[in-house]
PDB file of N, CA and C in Angstrom:
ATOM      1  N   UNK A   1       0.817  -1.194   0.000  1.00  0.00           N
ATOM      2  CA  UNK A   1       0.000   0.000   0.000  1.00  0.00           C
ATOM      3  C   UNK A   1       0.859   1.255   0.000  1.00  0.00           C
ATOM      4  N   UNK A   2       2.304   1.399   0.774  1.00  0.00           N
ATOM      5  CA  UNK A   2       3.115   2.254   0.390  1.00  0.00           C
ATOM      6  C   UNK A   2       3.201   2.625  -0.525  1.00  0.00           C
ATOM      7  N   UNK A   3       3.270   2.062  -1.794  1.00  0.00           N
ATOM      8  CA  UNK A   3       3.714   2.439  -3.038  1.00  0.00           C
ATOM      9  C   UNK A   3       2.631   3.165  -4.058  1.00  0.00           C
ATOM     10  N   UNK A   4       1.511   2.613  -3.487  1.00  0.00           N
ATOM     11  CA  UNK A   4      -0.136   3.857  -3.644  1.00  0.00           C
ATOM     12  C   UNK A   4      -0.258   5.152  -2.592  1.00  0.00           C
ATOM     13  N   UNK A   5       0.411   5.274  -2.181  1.00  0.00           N
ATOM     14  CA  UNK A   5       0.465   6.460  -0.874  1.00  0.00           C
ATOM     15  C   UNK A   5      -0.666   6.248  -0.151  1.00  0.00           C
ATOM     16  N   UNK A   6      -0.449   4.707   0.436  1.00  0.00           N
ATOM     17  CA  UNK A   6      -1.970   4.423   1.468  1.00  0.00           C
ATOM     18  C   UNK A   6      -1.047   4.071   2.844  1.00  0.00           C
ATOM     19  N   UNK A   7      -1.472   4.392   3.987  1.00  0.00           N
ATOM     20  CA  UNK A   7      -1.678   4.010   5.365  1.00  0.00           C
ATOM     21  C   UNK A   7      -2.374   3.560   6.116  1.00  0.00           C
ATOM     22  N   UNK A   8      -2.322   2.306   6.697  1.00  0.00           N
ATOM     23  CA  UNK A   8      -3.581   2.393   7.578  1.00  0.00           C
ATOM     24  C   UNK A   8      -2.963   2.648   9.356  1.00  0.00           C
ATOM     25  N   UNK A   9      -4.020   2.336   9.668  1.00  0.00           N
ATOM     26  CA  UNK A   9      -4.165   3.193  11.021  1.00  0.00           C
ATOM     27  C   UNK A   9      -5.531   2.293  12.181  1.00  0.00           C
ATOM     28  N   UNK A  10      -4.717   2.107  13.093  1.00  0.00           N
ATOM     29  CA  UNK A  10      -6.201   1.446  14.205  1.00  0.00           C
ATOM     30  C   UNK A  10      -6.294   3.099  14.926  1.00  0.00           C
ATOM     31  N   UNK A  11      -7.907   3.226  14.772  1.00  0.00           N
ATOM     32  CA  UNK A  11      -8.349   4.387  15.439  1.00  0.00           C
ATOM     33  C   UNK A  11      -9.598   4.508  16.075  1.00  0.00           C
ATOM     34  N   UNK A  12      -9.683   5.163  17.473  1.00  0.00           N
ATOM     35  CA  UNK A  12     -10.863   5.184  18.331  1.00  0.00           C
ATOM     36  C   UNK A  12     -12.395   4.886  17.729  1.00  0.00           C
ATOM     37  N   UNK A  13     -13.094   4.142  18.117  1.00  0.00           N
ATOM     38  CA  UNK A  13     -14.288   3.514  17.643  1.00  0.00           C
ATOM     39  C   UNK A  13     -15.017   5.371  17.311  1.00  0.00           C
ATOM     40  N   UNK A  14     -14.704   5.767  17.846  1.00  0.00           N
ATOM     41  CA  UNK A  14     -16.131   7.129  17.697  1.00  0.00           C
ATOM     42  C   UNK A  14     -15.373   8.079  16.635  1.00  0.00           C
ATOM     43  N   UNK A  15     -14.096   8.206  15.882  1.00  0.00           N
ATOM     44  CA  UNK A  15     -13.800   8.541  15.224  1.00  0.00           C
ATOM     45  C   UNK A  15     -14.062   8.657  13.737  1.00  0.00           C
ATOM     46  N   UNK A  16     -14.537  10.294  13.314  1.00  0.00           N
ATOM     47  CA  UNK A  16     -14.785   9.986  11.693  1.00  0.00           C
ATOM     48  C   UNK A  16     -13.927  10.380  10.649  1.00  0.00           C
ATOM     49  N   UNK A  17     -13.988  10.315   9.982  1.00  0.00           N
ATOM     50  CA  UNK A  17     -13.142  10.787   8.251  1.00  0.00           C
ATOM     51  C   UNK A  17     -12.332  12.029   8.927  1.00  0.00           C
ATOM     52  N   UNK A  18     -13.476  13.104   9.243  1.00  0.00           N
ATOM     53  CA  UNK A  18     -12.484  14.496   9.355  1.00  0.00           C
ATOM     54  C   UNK A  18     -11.337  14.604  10.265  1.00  0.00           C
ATOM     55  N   UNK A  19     -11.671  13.714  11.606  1.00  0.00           N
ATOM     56  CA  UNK A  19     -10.866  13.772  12.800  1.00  0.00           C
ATOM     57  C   UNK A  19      -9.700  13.207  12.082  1.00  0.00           C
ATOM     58  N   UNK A  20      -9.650  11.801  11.607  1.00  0.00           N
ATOM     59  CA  UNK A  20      -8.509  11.265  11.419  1.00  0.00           C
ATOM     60  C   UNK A  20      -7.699  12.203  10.230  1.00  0.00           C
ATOM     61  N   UNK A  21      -8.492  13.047   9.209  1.00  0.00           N
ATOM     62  CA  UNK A  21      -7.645  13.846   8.548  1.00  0.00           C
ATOM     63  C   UNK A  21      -6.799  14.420   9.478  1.00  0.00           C
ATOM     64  N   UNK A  22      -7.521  15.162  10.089  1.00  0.00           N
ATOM     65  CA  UNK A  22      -6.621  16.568  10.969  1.00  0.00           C
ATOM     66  C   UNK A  22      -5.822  15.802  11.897  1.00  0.00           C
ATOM     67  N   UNK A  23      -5.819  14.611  12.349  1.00  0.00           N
ATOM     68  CA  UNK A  23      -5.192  14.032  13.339  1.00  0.00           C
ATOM     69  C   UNK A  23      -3.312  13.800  12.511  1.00  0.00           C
ATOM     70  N   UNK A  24      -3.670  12.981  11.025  1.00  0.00           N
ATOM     71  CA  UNK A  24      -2.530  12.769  10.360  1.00  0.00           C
ATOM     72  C   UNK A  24      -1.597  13.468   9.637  1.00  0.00           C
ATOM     73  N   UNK A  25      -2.809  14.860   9.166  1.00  0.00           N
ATOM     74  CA  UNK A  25      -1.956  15.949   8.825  1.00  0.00           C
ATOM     75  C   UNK A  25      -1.433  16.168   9.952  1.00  0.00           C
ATOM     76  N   UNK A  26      -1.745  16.537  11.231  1.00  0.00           N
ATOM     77  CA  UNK A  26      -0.993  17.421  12.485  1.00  0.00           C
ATOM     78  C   UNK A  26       0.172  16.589  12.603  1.00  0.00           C
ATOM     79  N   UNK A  27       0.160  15.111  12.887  1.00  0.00           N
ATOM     80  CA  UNK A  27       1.148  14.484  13.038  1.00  0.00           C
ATOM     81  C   UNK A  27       2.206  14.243  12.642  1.00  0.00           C
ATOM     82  N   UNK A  28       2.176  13.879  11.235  1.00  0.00           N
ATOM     83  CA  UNK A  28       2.998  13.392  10.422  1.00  0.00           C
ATOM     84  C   UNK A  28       3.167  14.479   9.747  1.00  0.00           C
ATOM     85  N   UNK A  29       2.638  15.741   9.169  1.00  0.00           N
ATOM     86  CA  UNK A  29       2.902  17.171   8.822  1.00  0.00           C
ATOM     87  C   UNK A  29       2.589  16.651   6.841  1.00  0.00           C
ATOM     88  N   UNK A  30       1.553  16.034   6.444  1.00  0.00           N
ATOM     89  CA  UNK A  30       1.698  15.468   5.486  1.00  0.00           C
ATOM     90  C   UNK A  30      -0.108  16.235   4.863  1.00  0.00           C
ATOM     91  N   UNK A  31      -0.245  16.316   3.721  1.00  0.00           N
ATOM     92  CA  UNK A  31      -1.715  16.479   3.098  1.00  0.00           C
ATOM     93  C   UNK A  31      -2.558  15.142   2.616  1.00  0.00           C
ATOM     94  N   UNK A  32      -3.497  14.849   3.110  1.00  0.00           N
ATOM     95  CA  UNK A  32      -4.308  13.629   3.165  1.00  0.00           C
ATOM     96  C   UNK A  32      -5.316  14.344   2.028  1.00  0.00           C
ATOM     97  N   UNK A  33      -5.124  13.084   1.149  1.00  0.00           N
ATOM     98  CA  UNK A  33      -5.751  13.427   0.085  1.00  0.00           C
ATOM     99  C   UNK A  33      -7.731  12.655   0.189  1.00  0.00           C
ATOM    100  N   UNK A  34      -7.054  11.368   0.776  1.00  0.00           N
ATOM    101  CA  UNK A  34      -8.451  10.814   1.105  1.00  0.00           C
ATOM    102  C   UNK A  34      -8.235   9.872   2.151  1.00  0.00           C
ATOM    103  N   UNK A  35      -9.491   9.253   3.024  1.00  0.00           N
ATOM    104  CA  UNK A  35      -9.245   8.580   4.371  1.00  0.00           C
ATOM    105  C   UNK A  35     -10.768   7.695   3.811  1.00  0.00           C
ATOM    106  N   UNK A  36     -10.676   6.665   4.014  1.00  0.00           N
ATOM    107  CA  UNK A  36     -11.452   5.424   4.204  1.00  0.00           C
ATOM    108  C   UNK A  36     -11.770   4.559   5.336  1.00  0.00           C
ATOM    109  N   UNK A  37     -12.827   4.357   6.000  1.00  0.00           N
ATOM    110  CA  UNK A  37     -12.912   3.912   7.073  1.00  0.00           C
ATOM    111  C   UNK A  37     -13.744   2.552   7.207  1.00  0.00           C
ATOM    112  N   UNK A  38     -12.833   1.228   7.936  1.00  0.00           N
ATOM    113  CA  UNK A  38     -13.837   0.000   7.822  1.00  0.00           C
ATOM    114  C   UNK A  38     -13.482  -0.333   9.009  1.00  0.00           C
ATOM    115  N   UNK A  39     -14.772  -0.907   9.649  1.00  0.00           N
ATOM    116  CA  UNK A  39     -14.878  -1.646  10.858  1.00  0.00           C
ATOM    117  C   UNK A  39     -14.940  -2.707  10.439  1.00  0.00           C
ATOM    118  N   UNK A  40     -14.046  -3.819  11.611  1.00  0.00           N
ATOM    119  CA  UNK A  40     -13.259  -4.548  12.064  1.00  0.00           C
ATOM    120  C   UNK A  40     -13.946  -5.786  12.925  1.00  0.00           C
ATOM    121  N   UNK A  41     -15.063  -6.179  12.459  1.00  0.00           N
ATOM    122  CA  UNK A  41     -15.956  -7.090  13.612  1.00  0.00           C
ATOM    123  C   UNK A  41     -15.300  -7.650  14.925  1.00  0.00           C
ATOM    124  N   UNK A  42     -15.477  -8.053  15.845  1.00  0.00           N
ATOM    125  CA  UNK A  42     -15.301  -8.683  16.441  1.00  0.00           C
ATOM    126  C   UNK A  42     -15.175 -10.539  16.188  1.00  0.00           C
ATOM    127  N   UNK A  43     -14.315 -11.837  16.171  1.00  0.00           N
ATOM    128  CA  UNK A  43     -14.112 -12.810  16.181  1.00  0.00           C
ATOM    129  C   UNK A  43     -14.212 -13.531  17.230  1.00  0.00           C
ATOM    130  N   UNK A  44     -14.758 -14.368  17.002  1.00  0.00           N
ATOM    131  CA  UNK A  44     -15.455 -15.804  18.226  1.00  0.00           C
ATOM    132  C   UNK A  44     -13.825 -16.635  18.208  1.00  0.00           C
ATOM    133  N   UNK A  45     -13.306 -16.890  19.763  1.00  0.00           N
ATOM    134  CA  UNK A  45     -11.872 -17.210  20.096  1.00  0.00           C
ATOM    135  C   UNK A  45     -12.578 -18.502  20.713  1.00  0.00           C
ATOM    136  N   UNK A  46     -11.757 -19.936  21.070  1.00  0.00           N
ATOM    137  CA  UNK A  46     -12.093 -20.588  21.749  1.00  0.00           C
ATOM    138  C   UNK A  46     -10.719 -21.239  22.731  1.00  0.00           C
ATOM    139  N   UNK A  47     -11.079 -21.242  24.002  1.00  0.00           N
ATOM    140  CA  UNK A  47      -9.759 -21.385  24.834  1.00  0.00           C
ATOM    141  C   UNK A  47     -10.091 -22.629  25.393  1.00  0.00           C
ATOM    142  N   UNK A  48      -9.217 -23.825  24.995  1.00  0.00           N
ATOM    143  CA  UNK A  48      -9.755 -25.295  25.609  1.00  0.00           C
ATOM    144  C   UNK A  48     -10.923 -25.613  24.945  1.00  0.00           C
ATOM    145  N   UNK A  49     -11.725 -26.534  25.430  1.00  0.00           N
ATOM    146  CA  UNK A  49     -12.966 -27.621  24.803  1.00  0.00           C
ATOM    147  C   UNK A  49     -14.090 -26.324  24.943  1.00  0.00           C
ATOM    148  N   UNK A  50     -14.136 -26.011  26.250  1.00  0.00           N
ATOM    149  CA  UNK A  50     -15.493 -25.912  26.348  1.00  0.00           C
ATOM    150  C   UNK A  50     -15.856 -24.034  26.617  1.00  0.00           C
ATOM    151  N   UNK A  51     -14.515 -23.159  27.139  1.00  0.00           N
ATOM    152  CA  UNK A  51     -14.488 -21.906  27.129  1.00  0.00           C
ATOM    153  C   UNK A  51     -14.622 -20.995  25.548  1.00  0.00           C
ATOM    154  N   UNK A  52     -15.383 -20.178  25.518  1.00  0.00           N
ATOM    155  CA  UNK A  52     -15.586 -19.348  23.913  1.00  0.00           C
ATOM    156  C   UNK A  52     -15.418 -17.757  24.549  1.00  0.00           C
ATOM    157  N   UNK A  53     -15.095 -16.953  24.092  1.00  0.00           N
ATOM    158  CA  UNK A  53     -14.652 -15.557  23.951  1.00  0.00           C
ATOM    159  C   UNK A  53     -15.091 -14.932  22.627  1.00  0.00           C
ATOM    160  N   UNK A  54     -14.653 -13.697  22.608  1.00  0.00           N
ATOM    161  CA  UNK A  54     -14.438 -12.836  21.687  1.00  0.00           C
ATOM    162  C   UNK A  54     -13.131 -12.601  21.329  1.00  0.00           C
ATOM    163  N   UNK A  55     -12.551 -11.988  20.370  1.00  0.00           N
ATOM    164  CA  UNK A  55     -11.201 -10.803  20.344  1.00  0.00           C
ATOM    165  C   UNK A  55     -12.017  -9.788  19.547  1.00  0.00           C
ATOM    166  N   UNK A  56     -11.821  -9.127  20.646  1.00  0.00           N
ATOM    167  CA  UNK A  56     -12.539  -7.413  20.237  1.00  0.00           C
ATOM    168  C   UNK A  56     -12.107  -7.252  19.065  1.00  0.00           C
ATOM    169  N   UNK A  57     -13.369  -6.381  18.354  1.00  0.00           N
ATOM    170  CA  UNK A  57     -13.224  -5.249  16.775  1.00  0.00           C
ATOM    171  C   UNK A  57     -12.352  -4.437  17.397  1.00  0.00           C
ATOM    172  N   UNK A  58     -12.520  -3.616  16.242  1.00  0.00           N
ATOM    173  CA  UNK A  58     -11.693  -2.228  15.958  1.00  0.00           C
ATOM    174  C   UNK A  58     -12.315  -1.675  14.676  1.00  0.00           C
ATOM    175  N   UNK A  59     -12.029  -0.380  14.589  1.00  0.00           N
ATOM    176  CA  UNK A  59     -12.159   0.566  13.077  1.00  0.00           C
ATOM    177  C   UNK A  59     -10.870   0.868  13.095  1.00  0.00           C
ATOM    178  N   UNK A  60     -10.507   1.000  11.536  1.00  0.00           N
ATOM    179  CA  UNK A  60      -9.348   1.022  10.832  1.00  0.00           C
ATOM    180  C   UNK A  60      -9.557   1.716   9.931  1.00  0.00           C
ATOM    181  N   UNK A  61      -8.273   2.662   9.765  1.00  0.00           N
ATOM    182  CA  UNK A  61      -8.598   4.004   8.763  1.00  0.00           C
ATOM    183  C   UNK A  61      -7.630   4.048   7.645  1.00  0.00           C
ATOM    184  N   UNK A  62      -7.640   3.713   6.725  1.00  0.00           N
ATOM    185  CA  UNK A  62      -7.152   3.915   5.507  1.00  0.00           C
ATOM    186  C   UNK A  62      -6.497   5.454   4.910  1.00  0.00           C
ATOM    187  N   UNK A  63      -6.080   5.455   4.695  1.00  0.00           N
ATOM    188  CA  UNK A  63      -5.673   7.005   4.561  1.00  0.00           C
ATOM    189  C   UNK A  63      -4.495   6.986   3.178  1.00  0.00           C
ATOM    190  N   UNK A  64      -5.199   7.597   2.033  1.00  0.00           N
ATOM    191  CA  UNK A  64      -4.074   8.511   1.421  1.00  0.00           C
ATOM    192  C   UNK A  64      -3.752   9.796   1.179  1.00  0.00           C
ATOM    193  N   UNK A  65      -1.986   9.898   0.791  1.00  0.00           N
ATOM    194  CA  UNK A  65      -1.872  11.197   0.646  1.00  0.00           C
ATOM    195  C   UNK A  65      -1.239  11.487  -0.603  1.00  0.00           C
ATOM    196  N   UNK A  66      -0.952  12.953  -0.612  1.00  0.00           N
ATOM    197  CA  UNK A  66      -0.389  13.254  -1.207  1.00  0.00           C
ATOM    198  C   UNK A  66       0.517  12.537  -2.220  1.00  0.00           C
ATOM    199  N   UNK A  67       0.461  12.748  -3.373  1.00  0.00           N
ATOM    200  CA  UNK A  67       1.883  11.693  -4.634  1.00  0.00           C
ATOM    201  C   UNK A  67       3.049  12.446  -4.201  1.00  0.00           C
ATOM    202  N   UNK A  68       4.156  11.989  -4.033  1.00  0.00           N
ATOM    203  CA  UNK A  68       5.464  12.641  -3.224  1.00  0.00           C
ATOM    204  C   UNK A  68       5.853  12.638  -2.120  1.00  0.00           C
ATOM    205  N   UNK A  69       4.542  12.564  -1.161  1.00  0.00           N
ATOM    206  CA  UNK A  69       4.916  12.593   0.507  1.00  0.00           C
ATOM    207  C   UNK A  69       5.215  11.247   0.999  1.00  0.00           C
ATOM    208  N   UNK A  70       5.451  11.125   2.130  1.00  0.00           N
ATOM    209  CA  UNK A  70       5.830  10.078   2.461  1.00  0.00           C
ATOM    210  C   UNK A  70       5.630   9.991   4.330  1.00  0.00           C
ATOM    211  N   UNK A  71       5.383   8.700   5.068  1.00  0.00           N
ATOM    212  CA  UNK A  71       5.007   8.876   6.150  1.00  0.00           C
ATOM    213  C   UNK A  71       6.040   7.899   6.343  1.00  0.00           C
ATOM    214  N   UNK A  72       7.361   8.593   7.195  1.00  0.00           N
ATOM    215  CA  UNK A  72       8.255   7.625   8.016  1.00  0.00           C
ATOM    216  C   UNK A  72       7.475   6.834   9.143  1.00  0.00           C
ATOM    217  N   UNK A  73       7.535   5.650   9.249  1.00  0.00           N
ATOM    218  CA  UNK A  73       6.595   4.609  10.029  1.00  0.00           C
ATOM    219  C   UNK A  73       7.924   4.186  10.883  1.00  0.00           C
ATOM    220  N   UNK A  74       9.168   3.517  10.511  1.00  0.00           N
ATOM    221  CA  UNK A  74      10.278   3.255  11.329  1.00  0.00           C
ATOM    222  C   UNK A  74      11.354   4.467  11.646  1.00  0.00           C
ATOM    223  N   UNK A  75      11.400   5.354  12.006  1.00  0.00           N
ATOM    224  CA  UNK A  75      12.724   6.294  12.582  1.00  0.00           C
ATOM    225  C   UNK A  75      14.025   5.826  12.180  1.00  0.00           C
ATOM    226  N   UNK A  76      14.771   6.670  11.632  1.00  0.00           N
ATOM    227  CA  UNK A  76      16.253   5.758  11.447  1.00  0.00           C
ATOM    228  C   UNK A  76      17.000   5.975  12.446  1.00  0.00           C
TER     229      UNK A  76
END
């Protein structure tokens, strides 16, 4: 997805499109061209025979930017 100028991102369940713009421009100092947002269901876990769980959802934000920019993810 790097190489399309896409990012994704795990972000607060109550979060929409605009927040996470202004959140990634502020951060990363970059112009977000577009942000996509998909929730993440929750999955049925089973521990031993007879114990069942969940592993919690999440929403996940997609985000591209700018052609040229670039979002350092590892620090050198």
């Amino acid at each position: 997805m790097e190489k399309q100028n896409k990012y994704a991102f795990e972000v607060f369940s109550s979060a929409n499109k605009n927040e996470v713009k202004k959140a990634v421009e502020s951060l990363y100092g970059v112009n977000v061209e577009k942000v996509n947002i998909v929730n993440i269901p929750r999955k049925k876990r089973r521990v031993g025979r007879a114990r069942q769980g969940f592993r919690k959802g999440y929403k996940k934000a997609i985000v591209r930017i700018a052609k040229g920019q670039k979002i350092e993810i590892m620090p050198r």
